[in-house]
C-alpha atoms as a PDB file:
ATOM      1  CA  UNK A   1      59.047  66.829 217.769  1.00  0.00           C
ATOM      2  CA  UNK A   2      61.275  67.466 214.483  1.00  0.00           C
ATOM      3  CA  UNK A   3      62.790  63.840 213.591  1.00  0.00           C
ATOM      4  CA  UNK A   4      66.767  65.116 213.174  1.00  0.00           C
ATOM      5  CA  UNK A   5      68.322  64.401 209.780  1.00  0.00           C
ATOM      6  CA  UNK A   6      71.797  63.859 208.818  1.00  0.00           C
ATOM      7  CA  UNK A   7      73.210  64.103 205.454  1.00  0.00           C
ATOM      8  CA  UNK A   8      76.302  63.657 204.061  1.00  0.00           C
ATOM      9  CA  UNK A   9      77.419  65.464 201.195  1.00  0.00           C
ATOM     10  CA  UNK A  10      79.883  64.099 199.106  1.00  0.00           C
ATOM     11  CA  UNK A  11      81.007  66.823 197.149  1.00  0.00           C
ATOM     12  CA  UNK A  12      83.136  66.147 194.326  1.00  0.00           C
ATOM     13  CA  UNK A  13      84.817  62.238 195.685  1.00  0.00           C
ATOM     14  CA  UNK A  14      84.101  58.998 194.653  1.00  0.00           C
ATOM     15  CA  UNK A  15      83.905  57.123 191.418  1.00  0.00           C
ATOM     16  CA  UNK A  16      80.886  54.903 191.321  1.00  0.00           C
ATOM     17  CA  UNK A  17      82.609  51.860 192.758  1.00  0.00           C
ATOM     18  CA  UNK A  18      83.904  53.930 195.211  1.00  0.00           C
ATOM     19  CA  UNK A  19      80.650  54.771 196.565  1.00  0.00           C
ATOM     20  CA  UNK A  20      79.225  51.498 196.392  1.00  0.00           C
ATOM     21  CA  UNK A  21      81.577  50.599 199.222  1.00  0.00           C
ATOM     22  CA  UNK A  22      81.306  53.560 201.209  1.00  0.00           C
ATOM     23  CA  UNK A  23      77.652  53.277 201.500  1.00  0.00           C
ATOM     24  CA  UNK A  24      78.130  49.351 202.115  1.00  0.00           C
ATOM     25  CA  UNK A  25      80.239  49.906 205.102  1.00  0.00           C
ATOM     26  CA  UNK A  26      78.004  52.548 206.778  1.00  0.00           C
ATOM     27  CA  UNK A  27      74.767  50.384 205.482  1.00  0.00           C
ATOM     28  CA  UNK A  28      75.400  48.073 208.682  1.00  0.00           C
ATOM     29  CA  UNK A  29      77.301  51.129 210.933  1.00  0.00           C
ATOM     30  CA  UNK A  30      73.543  53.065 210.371  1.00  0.00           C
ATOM     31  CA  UNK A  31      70.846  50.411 210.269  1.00  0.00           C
ATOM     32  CA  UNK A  32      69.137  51.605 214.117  1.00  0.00           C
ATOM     33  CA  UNK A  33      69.469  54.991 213.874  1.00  0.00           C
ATOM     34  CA  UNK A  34      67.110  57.147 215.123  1.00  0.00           C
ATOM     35  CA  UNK A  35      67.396  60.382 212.856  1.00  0.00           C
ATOM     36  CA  UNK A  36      66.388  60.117 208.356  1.00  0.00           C
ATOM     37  CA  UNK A  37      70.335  59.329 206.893  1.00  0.00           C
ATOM     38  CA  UNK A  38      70.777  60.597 203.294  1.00  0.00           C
ATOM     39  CA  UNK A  39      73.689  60.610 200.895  1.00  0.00           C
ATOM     40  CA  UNK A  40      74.141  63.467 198.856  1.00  0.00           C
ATOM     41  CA  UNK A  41      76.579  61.856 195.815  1.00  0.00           C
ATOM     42  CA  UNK A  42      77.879  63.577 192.356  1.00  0.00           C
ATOM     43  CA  UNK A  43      75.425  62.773 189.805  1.00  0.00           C
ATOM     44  CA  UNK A  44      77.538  60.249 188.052  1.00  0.00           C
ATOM     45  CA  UNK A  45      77.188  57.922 191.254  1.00  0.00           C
ATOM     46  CA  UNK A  46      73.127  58.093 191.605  1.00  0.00           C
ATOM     47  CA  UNK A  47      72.490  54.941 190.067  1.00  0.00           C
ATOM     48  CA  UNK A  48      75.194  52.882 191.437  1.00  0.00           C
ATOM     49  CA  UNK A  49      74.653  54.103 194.770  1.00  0.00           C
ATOM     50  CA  UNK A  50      71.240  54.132 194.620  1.00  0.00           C
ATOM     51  CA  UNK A  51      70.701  50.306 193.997  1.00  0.00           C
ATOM     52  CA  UNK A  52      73.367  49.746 196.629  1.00  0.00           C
ATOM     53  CA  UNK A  53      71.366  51.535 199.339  1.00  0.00           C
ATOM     54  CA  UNK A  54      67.695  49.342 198.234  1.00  0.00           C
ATOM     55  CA  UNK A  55      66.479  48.326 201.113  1.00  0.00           C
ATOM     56  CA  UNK A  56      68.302  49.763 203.688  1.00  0.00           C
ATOM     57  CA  UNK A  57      67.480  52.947 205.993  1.00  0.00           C
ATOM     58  CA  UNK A  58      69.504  55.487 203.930  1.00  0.00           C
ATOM     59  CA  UNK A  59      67.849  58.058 201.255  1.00  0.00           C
ATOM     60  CA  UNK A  60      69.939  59.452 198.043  1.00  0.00           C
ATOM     61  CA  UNK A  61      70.207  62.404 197.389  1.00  0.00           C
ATOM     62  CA  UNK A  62      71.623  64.722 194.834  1.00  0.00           C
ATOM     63  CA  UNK A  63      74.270  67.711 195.220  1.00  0.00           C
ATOM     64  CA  UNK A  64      71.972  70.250 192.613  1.00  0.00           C
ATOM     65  CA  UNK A  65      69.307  70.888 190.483  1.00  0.00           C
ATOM     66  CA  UNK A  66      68.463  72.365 187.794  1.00  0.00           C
ATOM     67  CA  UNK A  67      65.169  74.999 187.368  1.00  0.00           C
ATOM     68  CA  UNK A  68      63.928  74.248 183.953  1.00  0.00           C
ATOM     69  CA  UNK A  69      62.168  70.934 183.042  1.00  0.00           C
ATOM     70  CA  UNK A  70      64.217  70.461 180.315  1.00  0.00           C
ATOM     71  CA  UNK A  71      66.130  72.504 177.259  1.00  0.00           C
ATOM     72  CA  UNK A  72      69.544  73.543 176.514  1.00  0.00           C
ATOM     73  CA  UNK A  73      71.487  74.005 179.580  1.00  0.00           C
ATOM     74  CA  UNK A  74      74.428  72.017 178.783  1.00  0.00           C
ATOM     75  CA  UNK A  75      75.700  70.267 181.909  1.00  0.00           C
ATOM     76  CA  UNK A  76      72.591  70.059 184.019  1.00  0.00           C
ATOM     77  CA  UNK A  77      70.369  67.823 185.168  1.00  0.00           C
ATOM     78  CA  UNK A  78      66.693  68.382 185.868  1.00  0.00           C
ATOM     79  CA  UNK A  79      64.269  67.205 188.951  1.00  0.00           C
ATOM     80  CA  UNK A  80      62.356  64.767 186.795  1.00  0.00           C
ATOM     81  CA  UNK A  81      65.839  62.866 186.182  1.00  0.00           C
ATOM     82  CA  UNK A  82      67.024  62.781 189.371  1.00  0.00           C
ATOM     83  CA  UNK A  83      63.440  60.970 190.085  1.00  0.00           C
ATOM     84  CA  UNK A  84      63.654  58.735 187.958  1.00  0.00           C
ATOM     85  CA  UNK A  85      66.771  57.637 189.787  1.00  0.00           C
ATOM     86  CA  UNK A  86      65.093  57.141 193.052  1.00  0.00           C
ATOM     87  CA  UNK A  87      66.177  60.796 194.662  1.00  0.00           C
ATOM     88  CA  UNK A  88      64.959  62.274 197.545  1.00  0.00           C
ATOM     89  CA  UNK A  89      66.625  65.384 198.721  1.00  0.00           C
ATOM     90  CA  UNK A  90      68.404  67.205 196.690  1.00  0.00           C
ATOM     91  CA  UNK A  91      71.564  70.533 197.786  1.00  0.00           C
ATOM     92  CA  UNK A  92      70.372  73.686 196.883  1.00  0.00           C
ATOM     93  CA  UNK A  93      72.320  77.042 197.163  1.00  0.00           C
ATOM     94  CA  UNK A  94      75.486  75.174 198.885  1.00  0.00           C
ATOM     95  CA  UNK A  95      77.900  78.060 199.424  1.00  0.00           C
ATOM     96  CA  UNK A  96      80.808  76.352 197.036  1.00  0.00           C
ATOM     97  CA  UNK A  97      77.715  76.755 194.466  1.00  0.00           C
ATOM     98  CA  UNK A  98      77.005  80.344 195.067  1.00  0.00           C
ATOM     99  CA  UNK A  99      80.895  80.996 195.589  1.00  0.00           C
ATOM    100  CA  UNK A 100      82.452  79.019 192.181  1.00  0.00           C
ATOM    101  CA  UNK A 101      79.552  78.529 190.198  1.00  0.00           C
ATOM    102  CA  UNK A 102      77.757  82.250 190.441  1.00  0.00           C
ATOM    103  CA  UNK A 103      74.517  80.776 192.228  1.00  0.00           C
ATOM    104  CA  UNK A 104      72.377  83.840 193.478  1.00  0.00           C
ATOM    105  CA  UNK A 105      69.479  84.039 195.722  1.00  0.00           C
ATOM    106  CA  UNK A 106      67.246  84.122 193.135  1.00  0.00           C
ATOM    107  CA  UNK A 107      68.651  81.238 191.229  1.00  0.00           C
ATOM    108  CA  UNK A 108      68.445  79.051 194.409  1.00  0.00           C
ATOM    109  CA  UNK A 109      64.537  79.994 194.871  1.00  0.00           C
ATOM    110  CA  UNK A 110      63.990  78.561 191.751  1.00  0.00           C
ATOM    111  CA  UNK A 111      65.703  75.380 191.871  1.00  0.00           C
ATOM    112  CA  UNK A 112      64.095  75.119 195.382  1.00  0.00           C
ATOM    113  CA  UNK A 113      60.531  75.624 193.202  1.00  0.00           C
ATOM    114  CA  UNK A 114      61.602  73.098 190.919  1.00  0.00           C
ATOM    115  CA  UNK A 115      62.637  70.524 193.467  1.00  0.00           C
ATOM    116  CA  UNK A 116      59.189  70.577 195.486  1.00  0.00           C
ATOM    117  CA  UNK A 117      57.533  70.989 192.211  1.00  0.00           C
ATOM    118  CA  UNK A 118      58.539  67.437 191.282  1.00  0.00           C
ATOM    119  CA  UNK A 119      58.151  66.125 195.143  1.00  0.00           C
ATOM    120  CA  UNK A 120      61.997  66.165 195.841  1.00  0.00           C
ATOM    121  CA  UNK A 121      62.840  67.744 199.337  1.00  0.00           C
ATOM    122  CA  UNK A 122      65.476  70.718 198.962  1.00  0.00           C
ATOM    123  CA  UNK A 123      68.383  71.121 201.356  1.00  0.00           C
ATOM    124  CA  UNK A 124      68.308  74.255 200.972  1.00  0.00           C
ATOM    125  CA  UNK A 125      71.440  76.045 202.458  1.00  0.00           C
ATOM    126  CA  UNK A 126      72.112  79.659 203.869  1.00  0.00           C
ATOM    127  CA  UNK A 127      75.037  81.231 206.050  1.00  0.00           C
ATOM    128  CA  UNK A 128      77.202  84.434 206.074  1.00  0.00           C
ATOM    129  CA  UNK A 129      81.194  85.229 205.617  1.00  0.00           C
ATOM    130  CA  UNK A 130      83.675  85.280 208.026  1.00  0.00           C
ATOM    131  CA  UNK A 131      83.796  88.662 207.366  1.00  0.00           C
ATOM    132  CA  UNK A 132      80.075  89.586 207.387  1.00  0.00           C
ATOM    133  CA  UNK A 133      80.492  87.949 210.606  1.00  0.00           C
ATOM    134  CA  UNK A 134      82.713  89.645 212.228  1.00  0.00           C
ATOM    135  CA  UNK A 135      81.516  93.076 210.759  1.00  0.00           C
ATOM    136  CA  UNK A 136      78.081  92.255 212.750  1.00  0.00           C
ATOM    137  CA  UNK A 137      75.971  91.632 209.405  1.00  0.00           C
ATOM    138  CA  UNK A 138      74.785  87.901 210.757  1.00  0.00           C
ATOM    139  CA  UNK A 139      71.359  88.722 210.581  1.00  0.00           C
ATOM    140  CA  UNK A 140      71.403  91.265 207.591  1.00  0.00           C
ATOM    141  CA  UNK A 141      72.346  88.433 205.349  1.00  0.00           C
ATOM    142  CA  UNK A 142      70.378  85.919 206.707  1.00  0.00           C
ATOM    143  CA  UNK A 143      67.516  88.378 206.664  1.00  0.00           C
ATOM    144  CA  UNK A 144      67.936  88.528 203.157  1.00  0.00           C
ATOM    145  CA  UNK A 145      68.629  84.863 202.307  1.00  0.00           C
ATOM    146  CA  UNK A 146      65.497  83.553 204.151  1.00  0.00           C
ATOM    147  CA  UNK A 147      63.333  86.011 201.983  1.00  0.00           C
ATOM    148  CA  UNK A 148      64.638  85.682 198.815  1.00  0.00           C
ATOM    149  CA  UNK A 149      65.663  81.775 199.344  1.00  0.00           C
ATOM    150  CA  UNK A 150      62.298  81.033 199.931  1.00  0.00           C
ATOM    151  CA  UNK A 151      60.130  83.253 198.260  1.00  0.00           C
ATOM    152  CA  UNK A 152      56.974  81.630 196.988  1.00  0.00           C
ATOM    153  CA  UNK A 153      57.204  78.515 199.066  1.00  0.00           C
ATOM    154  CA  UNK A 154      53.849  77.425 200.348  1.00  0.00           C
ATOM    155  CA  UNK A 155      54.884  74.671 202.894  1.00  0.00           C
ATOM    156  CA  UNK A 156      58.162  75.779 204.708  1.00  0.00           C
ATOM    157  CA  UNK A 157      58.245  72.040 206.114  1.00  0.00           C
ATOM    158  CA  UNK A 158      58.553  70.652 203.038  1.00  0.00           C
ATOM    159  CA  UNK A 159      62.237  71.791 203.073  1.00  0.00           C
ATOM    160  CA  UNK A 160      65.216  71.318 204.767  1.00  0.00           C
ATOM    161  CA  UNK A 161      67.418  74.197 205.560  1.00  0.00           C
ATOM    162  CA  UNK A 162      71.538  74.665 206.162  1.00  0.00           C
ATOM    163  CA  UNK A 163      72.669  76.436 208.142  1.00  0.00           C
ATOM    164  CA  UNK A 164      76.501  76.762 207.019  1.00  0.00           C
ATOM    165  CA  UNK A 165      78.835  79.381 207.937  1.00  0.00           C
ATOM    166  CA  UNK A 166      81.370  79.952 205.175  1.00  0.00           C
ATOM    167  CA  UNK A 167      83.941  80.489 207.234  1.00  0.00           C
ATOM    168  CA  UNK A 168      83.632  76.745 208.875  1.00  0.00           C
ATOM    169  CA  UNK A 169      83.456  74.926 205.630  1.00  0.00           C
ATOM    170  CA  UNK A 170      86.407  73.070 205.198  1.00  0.00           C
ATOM    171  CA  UNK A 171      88.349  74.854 207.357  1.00  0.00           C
ATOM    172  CA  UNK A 172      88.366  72.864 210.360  1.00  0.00           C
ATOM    173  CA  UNK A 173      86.311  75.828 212.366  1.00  0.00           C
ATOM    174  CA  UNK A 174      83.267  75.104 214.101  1.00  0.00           C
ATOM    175  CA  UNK A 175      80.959  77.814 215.392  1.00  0.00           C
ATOM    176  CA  UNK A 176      80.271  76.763 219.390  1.00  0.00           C
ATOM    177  CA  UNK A 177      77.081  74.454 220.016  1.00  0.00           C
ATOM    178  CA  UNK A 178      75.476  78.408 221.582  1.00  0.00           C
ATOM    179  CA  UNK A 179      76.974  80.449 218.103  1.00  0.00           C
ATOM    180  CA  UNK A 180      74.992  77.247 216.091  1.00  0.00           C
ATOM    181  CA  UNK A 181      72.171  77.294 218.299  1.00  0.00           C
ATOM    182  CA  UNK A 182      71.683  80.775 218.924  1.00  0.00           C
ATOM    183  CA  UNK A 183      71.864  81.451 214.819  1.00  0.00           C
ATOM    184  CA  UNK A 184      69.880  78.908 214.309  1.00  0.00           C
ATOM    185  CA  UNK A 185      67.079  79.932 216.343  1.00  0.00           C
ATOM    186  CA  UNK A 186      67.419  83.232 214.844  1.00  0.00           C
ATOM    187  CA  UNK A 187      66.693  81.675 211.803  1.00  0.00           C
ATOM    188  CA  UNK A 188      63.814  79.988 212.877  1.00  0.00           C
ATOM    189  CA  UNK A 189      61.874  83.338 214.437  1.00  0.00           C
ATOM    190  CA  UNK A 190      62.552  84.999 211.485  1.00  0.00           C
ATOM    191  CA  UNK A 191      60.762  82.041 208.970  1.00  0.00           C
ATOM    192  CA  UNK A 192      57.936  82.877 211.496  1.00  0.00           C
ATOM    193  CA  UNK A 193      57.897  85.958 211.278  1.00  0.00           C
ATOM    194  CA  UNK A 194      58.617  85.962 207.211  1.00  0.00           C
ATOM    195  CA  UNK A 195      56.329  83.100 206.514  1.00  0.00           C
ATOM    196  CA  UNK A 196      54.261  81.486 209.232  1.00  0.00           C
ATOM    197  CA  UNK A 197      54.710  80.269 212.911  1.00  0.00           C
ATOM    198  CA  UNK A 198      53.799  77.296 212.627  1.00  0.00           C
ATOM    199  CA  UNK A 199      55.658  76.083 209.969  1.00  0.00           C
ATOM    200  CA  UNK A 200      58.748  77.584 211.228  1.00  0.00           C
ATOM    201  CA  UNK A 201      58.362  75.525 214.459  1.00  0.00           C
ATOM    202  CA  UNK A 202      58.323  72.132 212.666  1.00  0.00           C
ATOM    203  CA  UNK A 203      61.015  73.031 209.708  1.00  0.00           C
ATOM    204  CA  UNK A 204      64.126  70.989 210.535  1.00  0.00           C
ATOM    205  CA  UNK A 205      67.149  73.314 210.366  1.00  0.00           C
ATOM    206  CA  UNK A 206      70.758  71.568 210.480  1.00  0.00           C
ATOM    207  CA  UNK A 207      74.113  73.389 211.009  1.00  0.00           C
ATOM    208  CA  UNK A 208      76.497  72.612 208.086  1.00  0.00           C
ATOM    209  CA  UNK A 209      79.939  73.869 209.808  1.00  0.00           C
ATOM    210  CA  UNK A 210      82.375  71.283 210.192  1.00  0.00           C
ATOM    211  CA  UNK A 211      79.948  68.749 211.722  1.00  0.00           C
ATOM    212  CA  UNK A 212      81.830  66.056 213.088  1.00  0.00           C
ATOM    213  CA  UNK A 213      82.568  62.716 214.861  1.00  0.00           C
ATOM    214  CA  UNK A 214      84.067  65.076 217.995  1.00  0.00           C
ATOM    215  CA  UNK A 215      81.862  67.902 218.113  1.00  0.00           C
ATOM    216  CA  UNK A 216      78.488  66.115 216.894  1.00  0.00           C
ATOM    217  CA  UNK A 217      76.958  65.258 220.084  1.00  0.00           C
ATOM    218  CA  UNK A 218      77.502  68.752 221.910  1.00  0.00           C
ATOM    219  CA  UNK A 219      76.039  70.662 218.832  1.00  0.00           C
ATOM    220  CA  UNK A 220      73.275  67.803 218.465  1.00  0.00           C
ATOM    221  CA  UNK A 221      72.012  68.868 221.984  1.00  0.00           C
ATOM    222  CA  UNK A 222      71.445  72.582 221.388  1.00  0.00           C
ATOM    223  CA  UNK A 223      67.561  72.476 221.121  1.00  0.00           C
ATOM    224  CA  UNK A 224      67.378  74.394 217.936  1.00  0.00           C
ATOM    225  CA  UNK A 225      69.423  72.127 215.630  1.00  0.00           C
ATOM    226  CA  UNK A 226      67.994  69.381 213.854  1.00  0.00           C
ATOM    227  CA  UNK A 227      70.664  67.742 212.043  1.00  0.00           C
ATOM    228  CA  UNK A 228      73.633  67.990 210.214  1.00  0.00           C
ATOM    229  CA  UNK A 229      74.670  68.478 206.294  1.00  0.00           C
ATOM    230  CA  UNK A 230      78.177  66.935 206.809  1.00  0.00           C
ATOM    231  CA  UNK A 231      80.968  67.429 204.550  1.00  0.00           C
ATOM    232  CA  UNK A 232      84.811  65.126 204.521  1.00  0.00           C
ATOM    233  CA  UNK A 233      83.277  62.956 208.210  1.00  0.00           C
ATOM    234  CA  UNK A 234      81.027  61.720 205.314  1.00  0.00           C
ATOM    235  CA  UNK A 235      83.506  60.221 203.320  1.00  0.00           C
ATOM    236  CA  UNK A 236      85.243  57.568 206.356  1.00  0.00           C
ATOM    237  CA  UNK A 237      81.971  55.018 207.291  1.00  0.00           C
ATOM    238  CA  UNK A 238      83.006  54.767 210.952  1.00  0.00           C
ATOM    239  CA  UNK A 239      83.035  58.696 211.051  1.00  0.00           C
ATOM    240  CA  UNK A 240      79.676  59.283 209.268  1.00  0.00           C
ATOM    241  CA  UNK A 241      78.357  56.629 211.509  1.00  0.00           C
ATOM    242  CA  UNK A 242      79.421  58.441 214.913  1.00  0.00           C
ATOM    243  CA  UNK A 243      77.549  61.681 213.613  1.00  0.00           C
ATOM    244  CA  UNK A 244      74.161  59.287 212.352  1.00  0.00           C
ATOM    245  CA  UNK A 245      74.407  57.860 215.746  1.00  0.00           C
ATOM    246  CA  UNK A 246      75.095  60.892 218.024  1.00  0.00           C
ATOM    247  CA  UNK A 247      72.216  59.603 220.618  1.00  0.00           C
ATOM    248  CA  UNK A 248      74.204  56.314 221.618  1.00  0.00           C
END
């Protein structure tokens, strides 16, 4: 059985004391959940939110990465820092990243190296275009992502993957619980076949689409989705808590 896991990821919203008492409203909202919670904050709220969540049932987590130990990238922030913060999982590849910030396959299989390297577990996301979509190149991309993502990885369930379709980030479009399921489990056969069997049967997948308090409990059913990397539900408690607690 793969334990799900839902994560929220904050993107660019809320000053330290702002997520201090996010994460202290959904602290008691969470506390008997059945599936791993994480909070995926900006880097300037790790250590506030961090010693807010001691104790409780919810892991940090950070939004990126970077792939050197250390040196002069101005701006970035390596895995040995976020570790020393208490981090657990860390975004990799998130499309905004690959879109805005010029993050490429090959830059996402090394900050993916880097996290595991320093015993952080990588949320590592893939998904096609609207239009790659629609022009039937689904699998071609994912093909592609899934061998250059994770090139080099010698424990696939070490990771976490994303599934996110671009085109339902943010834009209030969900794939169907079958498009998310069926996608998903593409994904999954072709880890096995890329990689190993095995592994690919126990690596928990999530769908990263517009996950919300509505539409989590249909898409948590499909068999091959593990979880959720949830976006703006994360930022209301009572929201974030009706996706954690999709079961009840």
């Amino acid at each position: 059985m793969r334990k799900p896991i839902i994560a929220g990821n904050w993107k660019m919203n809320n000053t330290p004391e702002e997520g201090v008492a996010l994460v202290e409203a959904i602290k008691p909202l969470v506390k008997e959940a059945n599936c791993d919670v994480v909070v995926c904050v900006p880097a300037i709220d790790i250590p506030a939110v961090g010693a807010a969540i001691k104790g409780s049932n919810i892991k940090l987590g950070a939004q990126n990465v970077h792939f050197a130990e250390k040196g002069a990238y101005t701006g970035e922030i390596s895995a040995n820092m976020l570790k020393a913060y208490g981090v657990e999982y860390v975004i990799i590849g998130h499309s905004e990243r690959r879109q805005y910030f010029g993050e490429t396959d090959e830059t996402v299989n090394k900050r993916t190296l880097a996290a595991l390297a320093a015993g952080l577990t990588p949320i590592v996301c893939i998904g096609e275009s609207l239009a790659e979509r629609e022009g039937g190149l689904t699998e071609q991309v994912l093909d592609k992502q899934i061998r250059e993502d994770f090139k080099g990885i010698e424990d696939l369930t070490k990771i976490v993957i994303a599934y996110e379709p671009i085109w339902a980030i943010g834009t209030g479009r969900t794939a169907t619980d079958e498009q998310a399921n069926e996608t998903i489990g593409y994904i999954r056969k072709k880890l096995g076949e890329c990689f190993c069997p095995v592994c690919a049967s126990k690596v928990r997948i999530q769908y990263g689409g517009s996950m919300n308090a509505k539409n989590c409990k249909g898409l948590m059913a499909q068999p091959e989705i593990d979880g959720g990397l949830i976006g703006g539900a994360s930022l209301k408690a009572p929201d974030f808590a009706a996706i954690v607690n999709f079961d009840k």
